[in-house]
N, C-alpha and C. Protein backbone atom coordinates (compact mmCIF):
# COMPACT_ATOMS: atom_id res chain seq x y z
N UNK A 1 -2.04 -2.10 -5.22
CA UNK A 1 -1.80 -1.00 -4.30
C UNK A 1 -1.61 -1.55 -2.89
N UNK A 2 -0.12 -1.11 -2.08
CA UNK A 2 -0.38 -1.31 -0.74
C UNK A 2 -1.63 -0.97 0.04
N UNK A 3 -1.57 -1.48 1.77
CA UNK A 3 -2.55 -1.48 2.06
C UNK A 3 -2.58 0.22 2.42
N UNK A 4 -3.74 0.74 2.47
CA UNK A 4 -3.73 2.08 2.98
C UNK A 4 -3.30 2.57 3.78
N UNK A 5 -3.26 1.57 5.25
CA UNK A 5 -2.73 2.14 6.28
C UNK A 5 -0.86 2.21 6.13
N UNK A 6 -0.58 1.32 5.06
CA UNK A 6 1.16 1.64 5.01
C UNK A 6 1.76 2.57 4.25
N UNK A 7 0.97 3.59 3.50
CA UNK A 7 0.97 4.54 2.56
C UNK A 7 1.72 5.63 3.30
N UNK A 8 2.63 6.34 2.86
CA UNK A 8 3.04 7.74 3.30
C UNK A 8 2.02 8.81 3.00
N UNK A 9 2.30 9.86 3.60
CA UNK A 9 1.04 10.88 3.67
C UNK A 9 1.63 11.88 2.06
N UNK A 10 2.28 11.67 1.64
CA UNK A 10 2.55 12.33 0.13
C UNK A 10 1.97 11.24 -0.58
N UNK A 11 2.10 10.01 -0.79
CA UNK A 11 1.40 8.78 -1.38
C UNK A 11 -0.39 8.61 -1.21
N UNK A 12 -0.73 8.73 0.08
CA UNK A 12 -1.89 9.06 -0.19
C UNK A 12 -2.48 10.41 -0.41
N UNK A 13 -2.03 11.33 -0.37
CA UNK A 13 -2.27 12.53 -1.11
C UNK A 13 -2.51 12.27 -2.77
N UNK A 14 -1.43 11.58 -3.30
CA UNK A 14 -1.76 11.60 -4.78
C UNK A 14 -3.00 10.58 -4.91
N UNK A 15 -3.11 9.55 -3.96
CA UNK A 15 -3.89 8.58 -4.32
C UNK A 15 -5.30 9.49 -4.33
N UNK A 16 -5.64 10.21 -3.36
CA UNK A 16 -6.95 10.93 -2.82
C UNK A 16 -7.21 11.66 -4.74
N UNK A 17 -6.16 12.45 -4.59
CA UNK A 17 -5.98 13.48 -5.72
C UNK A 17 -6.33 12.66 -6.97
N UNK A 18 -6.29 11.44 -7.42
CA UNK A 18 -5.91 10.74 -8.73
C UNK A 18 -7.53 9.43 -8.34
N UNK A 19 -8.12 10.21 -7.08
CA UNK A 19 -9.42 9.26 -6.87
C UNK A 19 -9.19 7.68 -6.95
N UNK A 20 -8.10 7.49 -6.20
CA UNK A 20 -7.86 5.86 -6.54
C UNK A 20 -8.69 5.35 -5.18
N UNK A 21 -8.88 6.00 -4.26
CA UNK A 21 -9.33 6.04 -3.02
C UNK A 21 -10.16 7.34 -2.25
N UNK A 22 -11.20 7.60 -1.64
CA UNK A 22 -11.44 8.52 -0.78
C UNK A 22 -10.70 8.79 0.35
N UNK A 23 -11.15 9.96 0.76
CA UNK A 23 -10.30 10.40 1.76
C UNK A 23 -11.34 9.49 3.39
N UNK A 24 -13.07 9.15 2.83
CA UNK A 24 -13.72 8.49 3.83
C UNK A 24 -12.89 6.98 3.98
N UNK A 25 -12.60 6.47 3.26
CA UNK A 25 -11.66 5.25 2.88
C UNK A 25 -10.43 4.98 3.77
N UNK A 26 -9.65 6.01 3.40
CA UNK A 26 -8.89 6.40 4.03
C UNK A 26 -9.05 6.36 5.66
N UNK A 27 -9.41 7.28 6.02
CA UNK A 27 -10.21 7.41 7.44
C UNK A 27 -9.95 6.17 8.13
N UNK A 28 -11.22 5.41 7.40
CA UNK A 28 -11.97 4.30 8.26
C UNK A 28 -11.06 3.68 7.94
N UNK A 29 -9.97 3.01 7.15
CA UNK A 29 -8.60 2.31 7.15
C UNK A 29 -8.19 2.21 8.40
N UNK A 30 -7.55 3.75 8.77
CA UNK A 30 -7.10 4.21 9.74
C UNK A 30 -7.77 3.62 11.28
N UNK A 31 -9.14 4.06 10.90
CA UNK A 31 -9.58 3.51 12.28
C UNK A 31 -10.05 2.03 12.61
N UNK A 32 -9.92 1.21 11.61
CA UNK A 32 -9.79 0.05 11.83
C UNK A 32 -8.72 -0.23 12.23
N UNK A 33 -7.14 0.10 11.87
CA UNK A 33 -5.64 0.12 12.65
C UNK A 33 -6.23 0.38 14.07
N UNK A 34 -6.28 1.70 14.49
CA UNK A 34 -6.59 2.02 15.80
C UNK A 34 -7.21 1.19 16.35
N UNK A 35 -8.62 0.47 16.20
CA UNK A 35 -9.47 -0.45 17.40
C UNK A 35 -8.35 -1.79 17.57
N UNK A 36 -7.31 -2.30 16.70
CA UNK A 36 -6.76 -3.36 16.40
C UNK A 36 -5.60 -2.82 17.10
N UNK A 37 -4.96 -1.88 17.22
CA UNK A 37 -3.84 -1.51 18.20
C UNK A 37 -3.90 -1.21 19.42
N UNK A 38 -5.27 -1.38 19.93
CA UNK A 38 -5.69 -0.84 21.27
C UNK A 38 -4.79 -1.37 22.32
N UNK A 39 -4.09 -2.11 22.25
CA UNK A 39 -3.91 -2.96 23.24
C UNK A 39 -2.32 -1.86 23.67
N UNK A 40 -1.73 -1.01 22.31
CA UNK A 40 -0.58 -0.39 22.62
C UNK A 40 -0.89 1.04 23.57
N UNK A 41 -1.95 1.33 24.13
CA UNK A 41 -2.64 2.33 24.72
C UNK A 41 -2.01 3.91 24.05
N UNK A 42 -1.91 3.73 22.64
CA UNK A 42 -1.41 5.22 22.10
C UNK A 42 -2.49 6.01 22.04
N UNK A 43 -3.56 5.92 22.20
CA UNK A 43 -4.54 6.94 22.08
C UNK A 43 -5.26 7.10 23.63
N UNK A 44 -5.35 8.23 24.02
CA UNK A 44 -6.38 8.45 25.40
C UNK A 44 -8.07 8.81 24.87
N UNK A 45 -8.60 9.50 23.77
CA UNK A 45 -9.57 9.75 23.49
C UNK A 45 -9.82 9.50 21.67
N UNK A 46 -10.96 8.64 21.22
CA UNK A 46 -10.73 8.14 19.84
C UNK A 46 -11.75 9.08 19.14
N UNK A 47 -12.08 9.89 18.36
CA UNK A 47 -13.06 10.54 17.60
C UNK A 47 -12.75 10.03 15.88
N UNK A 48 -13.59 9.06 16.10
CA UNK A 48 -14.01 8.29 14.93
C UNK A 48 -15.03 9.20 14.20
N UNK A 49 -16.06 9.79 14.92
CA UNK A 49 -17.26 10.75 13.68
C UNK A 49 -16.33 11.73 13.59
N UNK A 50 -16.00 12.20 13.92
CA UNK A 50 -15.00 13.41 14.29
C UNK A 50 -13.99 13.83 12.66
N UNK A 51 -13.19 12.23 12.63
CA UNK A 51 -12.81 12.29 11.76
C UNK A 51 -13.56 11.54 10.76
N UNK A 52 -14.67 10.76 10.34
CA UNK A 52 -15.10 10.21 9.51
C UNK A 52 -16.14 11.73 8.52
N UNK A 53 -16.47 12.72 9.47
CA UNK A 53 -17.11 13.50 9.14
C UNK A 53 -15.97 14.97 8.68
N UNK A 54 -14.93 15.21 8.95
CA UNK A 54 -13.93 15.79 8.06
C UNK A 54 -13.55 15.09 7.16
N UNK A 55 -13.32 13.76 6.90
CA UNK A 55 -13.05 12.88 5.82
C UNK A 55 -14.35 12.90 4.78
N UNK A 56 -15.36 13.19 4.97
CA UNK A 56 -16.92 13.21 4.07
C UNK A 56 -16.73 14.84 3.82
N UNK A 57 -16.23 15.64 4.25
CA UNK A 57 -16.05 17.45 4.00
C UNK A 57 -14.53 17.43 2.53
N UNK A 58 -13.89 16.38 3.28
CA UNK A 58 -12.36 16.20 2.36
C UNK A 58 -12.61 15.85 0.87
N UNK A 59 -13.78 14.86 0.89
CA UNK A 59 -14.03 14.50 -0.14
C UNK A 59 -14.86 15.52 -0.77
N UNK A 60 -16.02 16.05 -0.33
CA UNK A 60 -17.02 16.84 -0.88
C UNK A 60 -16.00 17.92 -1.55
N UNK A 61 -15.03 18.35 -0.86
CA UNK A 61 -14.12 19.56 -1.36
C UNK A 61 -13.53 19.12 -2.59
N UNK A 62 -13.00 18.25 -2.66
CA UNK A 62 -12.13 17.04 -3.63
C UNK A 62 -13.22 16.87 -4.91
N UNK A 63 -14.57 16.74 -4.75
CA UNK A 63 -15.03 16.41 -5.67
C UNK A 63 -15.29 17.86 -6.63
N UNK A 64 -15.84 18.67 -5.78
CA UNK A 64 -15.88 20.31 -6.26
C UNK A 64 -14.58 20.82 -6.90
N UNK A 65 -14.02 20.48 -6.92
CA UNK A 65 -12.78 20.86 -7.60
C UNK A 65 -11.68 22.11 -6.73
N UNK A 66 -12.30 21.91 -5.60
CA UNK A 66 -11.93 23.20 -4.74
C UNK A 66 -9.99 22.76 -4.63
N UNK A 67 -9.34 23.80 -3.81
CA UNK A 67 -8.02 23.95 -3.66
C UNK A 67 -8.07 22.75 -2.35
N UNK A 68 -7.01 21.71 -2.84
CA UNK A 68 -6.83 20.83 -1.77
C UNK A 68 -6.14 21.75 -0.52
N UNK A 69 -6.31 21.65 0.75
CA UNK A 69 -5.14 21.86 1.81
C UNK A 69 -4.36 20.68 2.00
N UNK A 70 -3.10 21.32 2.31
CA UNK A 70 -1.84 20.25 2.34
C UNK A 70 -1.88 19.01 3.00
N UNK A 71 -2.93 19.32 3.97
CA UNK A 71 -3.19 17.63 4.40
C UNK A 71 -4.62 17.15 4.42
N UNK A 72 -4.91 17.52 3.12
CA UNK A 72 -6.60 16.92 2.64
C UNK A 72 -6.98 15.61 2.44
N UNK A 73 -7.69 15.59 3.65
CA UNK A 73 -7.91 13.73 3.67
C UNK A 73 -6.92 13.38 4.55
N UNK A 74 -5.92 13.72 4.64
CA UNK A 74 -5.15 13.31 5.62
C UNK A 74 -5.38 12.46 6.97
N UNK A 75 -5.65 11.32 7.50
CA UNK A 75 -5.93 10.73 8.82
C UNK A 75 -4.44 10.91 9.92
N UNK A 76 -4.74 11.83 10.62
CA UNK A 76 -3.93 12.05 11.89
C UNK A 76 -4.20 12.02 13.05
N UNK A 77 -3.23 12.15 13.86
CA UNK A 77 -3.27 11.97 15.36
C UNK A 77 -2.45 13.55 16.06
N UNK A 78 -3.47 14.01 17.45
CA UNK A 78 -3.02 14.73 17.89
C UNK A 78 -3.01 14.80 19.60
N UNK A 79 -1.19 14.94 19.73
CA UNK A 79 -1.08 14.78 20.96
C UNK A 79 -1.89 15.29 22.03
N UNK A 80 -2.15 14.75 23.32
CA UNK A 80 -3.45 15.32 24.12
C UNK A 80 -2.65 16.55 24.73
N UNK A 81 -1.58 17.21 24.63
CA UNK A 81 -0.98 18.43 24.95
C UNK A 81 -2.03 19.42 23.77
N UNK A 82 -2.10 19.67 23.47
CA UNK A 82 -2.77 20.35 22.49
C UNK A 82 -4.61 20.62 22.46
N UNK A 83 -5.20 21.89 23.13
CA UNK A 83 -5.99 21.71 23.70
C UNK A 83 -6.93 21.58 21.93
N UNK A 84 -8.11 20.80 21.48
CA UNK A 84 -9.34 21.01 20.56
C UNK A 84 -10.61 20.59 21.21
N UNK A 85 -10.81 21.85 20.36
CA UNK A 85 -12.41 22.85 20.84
C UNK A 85 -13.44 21.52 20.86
N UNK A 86 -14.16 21.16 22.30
CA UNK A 86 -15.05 20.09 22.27
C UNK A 86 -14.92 18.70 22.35
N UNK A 87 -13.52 18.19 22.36
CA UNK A 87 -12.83 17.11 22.51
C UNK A 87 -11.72 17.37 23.45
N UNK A 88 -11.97 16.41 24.51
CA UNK A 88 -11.06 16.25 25.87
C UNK A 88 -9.97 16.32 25.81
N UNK A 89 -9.59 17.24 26.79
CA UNK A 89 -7.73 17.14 26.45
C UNK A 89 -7.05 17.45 28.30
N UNK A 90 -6.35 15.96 28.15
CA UNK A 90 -6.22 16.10 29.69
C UNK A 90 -4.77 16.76 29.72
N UNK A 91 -4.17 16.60 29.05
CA UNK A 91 -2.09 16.38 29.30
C UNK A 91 -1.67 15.19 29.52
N UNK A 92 -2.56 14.12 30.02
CA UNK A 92 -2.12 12.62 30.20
C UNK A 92 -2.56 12.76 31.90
N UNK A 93 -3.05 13.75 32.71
CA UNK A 93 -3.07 14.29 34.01
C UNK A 93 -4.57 13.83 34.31
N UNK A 94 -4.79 12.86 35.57
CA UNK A 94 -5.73 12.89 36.25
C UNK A 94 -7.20 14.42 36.25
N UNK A 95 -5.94 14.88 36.64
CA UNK A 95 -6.37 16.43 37.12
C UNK A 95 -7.45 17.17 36.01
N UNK A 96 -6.98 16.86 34.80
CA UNK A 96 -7.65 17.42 33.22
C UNK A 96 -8.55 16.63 32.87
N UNK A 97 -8.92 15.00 33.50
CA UNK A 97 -9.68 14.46 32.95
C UNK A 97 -11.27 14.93 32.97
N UNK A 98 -11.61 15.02 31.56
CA UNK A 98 -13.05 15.69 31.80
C UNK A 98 -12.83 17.11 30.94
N UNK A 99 -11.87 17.81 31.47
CA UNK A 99 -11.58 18.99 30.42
C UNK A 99 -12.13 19.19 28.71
N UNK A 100 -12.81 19.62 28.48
CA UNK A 100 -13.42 19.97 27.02
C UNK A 100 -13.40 21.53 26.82
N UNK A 101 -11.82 21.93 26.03
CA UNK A 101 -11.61 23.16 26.21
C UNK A 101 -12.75 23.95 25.01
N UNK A 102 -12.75 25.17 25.32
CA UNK A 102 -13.71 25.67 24.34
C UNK A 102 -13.12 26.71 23.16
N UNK A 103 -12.21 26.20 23.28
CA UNK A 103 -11.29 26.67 21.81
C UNK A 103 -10.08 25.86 21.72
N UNK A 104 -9.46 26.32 20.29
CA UNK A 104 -8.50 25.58 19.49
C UNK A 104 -7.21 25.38 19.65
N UNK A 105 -6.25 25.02 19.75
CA UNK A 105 -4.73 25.21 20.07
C UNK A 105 -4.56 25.93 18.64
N UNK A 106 -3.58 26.84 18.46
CA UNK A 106 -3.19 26.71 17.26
C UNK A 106 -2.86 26.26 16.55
N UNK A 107 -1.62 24.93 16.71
CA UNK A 107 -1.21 24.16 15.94
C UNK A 107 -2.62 23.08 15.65
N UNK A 108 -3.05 22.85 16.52
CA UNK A 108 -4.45 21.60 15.52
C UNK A 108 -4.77 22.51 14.86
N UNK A 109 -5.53 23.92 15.13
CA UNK A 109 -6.67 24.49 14.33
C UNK A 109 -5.50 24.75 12.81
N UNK A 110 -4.29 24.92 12.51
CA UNK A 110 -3.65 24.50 11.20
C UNK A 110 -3.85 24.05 10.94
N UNK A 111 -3.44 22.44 11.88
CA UNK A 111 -3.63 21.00 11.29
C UNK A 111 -5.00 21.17 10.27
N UNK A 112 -6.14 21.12 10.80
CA UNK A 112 -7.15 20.85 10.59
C UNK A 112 -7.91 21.58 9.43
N UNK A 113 -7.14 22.97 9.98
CA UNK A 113 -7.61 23.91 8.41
C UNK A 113 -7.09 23.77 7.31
N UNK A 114 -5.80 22.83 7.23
CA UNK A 114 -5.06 22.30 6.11
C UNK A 114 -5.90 21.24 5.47
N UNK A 115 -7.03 20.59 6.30
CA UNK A 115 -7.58 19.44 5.68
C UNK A 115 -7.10 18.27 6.45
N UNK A 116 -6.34 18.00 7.61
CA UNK A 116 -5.88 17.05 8.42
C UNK A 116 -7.24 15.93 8.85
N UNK A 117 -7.45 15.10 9.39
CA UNK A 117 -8.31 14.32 9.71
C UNK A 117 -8.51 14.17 10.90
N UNK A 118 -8.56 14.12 11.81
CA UNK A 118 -8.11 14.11 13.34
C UNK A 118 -9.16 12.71 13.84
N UNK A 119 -7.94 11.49 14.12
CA UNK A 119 -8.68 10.16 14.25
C UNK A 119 -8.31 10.09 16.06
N UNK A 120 -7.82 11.34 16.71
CA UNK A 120 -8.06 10.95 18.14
C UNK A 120 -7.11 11.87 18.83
N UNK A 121 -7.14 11.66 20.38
CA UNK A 121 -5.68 12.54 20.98
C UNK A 121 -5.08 11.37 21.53
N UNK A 122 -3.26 11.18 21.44
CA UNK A 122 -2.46 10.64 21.74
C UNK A 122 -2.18 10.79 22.96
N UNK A 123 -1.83 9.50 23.86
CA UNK A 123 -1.26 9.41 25.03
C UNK A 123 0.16 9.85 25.47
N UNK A 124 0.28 10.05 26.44
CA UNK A 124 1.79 11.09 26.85
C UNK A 124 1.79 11.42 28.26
N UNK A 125 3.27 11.37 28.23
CA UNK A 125 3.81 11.36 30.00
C UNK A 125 3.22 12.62 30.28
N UNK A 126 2.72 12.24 31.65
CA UNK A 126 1.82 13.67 32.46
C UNK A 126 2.64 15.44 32.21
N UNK A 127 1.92 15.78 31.39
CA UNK A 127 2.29 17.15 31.18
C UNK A 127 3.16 17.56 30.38
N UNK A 128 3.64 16.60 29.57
CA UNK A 128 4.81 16.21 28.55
C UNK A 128 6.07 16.25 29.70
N UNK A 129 6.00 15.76 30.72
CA UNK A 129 7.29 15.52 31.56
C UNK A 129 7.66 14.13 31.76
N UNK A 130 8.60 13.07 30.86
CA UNK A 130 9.02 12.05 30.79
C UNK A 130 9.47 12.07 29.44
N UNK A 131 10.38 11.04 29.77
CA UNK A 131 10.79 10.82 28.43
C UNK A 131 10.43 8.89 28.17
N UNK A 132 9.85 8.24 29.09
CA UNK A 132 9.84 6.84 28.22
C UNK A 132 8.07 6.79 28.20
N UNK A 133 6.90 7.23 28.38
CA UNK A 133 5.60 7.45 28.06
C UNK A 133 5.08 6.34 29.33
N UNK A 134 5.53 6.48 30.50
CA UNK A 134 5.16 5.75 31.40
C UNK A 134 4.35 6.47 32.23
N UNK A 135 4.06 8.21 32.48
CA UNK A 135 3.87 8.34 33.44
C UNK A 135 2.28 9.18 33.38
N UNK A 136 2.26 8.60 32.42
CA UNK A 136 0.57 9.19 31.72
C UNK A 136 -0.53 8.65 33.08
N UNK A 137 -1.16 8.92 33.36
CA UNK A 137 -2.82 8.77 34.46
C UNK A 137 -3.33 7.33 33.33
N UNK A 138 -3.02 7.68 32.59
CA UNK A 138 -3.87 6.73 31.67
C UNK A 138 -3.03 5.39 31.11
N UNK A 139 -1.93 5.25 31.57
CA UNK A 139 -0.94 3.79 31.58
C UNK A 139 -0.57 4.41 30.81
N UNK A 140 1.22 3.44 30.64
CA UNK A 140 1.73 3.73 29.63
C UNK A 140 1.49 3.23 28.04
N UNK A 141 2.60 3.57 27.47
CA UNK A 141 2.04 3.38 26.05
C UNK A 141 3.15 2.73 25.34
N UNK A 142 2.94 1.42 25.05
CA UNK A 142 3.59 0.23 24.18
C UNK A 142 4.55 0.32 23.44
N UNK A 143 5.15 0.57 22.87
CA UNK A 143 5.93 0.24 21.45
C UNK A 143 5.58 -0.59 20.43
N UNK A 144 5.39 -0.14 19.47
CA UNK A 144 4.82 -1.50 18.28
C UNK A 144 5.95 -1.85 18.38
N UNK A 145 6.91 -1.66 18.31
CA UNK A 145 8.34 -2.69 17.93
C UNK A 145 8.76 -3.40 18.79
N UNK A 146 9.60 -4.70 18.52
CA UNK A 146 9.82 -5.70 19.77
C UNK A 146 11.52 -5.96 18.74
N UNK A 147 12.32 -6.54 19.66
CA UNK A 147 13.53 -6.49 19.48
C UNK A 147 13.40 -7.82 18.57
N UNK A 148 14.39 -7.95 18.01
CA UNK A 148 14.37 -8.85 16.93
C UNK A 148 14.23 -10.86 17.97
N UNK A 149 13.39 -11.92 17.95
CA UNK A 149 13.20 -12.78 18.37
C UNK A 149 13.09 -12.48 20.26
N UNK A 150 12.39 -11.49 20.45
CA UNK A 150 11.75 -11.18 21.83
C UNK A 150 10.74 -10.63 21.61
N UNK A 151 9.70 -11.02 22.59
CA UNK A 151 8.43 -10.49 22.76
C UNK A 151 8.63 -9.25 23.55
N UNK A 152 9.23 -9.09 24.68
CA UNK A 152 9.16 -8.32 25.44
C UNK A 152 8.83 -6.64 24.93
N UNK A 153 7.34 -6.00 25.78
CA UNK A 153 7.44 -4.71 25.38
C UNK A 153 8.67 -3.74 25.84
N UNK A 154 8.55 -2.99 25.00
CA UNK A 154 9.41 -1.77 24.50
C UNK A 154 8.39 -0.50 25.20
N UNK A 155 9.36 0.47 25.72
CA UNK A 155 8.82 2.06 25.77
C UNK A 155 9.20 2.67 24.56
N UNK A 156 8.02 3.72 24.02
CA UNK A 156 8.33 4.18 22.91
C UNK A 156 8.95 5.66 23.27
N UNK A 157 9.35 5.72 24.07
CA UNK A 157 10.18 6.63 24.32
C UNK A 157 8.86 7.87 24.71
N UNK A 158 9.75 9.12 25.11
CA UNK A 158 8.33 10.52 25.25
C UNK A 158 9.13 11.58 25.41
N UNK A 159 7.88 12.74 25.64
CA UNK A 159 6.72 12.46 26.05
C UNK A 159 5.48 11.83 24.47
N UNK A 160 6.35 12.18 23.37
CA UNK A 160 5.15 12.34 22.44
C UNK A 160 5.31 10.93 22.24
N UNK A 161 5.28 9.90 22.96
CA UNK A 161 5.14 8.15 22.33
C UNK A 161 4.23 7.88 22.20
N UNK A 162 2.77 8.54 22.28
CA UNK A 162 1.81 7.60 22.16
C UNK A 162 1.69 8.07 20.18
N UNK A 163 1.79 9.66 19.94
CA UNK A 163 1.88 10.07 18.78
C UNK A 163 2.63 9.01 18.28
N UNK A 164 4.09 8.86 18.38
CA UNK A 164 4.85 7.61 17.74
C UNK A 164 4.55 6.16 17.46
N UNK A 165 3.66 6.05 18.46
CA UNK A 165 3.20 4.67 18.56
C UNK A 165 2.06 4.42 17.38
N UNK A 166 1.25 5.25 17.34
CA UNK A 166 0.18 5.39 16.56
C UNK A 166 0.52 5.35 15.14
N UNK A 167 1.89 6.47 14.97
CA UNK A 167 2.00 6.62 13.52
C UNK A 167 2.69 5.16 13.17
N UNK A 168 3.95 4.44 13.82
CA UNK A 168 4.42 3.03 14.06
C UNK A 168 3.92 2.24 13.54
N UNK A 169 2.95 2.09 14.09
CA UNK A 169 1.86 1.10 14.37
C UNK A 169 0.79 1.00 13.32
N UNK A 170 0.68 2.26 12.57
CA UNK A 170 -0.45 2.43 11.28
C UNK A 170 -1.87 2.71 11.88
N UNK A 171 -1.92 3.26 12.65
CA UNK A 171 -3.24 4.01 13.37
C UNK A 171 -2.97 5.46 13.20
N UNK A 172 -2.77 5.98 12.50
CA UNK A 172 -2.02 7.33 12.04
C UNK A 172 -0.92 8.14 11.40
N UNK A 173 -1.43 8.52 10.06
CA UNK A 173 -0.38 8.55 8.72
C UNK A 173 0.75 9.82 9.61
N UNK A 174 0.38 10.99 10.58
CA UNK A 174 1.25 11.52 10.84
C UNK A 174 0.25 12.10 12.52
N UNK A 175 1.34 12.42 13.35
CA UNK A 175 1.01 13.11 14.02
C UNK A 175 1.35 14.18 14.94
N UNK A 176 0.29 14.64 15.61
CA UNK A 176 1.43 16.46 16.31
C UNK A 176 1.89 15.47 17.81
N UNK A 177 2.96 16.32 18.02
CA UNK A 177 4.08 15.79 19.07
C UNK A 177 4.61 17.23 19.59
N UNK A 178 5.29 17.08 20.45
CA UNK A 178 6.30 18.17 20.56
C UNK A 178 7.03 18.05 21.76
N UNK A 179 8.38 18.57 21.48
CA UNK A 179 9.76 18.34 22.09
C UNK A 179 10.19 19.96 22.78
N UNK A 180 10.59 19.59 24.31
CA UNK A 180 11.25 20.30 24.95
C UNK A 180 12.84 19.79 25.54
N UNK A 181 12.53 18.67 25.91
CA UNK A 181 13.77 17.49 26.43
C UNK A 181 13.89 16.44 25.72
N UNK A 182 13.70 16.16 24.51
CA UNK A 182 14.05 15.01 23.50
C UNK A 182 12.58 14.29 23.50
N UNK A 183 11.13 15.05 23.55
CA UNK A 183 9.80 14.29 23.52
C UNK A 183 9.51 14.10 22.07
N UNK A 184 9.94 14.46 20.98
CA UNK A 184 10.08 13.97 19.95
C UNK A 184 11.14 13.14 19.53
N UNK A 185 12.34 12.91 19.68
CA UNK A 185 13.63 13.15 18.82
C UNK A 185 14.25 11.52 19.65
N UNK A 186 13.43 11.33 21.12
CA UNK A 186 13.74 10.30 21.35
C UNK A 186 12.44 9.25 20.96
N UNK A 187 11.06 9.54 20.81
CA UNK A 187 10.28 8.17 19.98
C UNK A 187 11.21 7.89 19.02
């Protein structure tokens, strides 16, 4: 079996489903990628219990025989545009740092009620306004990819690059992004 972190999120779905692996497994895969990619600054805030403890709910459900949600076990990443309840969410903005909204965005609280994993919030141009992920409070954010026989870093494009970077990079099987001026469509 490939390694976990290079698995597509339909691939480890069956794997979870067919018990070749946990969804805690899974997880902590994941967040071993993440401490090892740090250096690409795709994440602004990391919730490791966060998700190690929906990944121990993923499984408990999994073992009960209960109805999987579509992304059960799932280890993801969610852009810091997206406010979740109790975990910091700046916009990438000075101004937000510290912010711990006290409710859900809608799109995570899906994510999450689907069974998603949530291994952190992604870095992104201040307010989702940029398109190369430079203009975040919190530095920019790397590119795993380097041009073929050059080192030189790469912008992963934005605003959602740090999401891109993460999923890239194998610190996150999928993640939320979103596009007004090409913040998806150009990572």
């Amino acid at each position: 079996m490939s390694l976990l972190t290079e698995l597509t999120i339909s691939a480890a779905r069956d794997g979870l489903m067919k018990k070749k692996f946990s969804a805690v497994e899974l997880a902590e895969a994941h967040l071993k990628a993440l401490e090892n990619t740090r250096n690409l600054n795709a994440y602004i805030v990391e919730t490791p219990e966060i998700a190690l403890k929906a990944a121990k709910e993923s499984d408990a459900r999994l073992a009960q025989g209960a109805p999987a949600g579509k992304m059960e076990g799932v280890p993801v990443a969610v852009k810091d545009l997206f406010c979740t309840k109790g975990v910091q969410t700046t916009a990438g903005s000075k101004m937000l740092k510290g912010f711990i909204p006290p409710y859900e965005s809608t799109v995570s609280a899906k994510l999450l009620a689907s069974g998603g994993v949530m291994l952190g919030k992604t870095n992104m141009d201040e307010f989702a306004m940029g398109s190369s992920n430079t203009t975040s409070h919190f530095g920019n954010v790397i590119n795993p990819w380097k041009r073929k026989g050059d080192a030189t870093d790469l912008v992963p494009g934005g605003s959602s690059g740090g999401s891109a970077a993460a999923v890239a990079a194998g610190s996150a099987m999928g993640a939320l992004g979103s596009d007004t001026g090409g913040s998806i469509r150009q990572p």
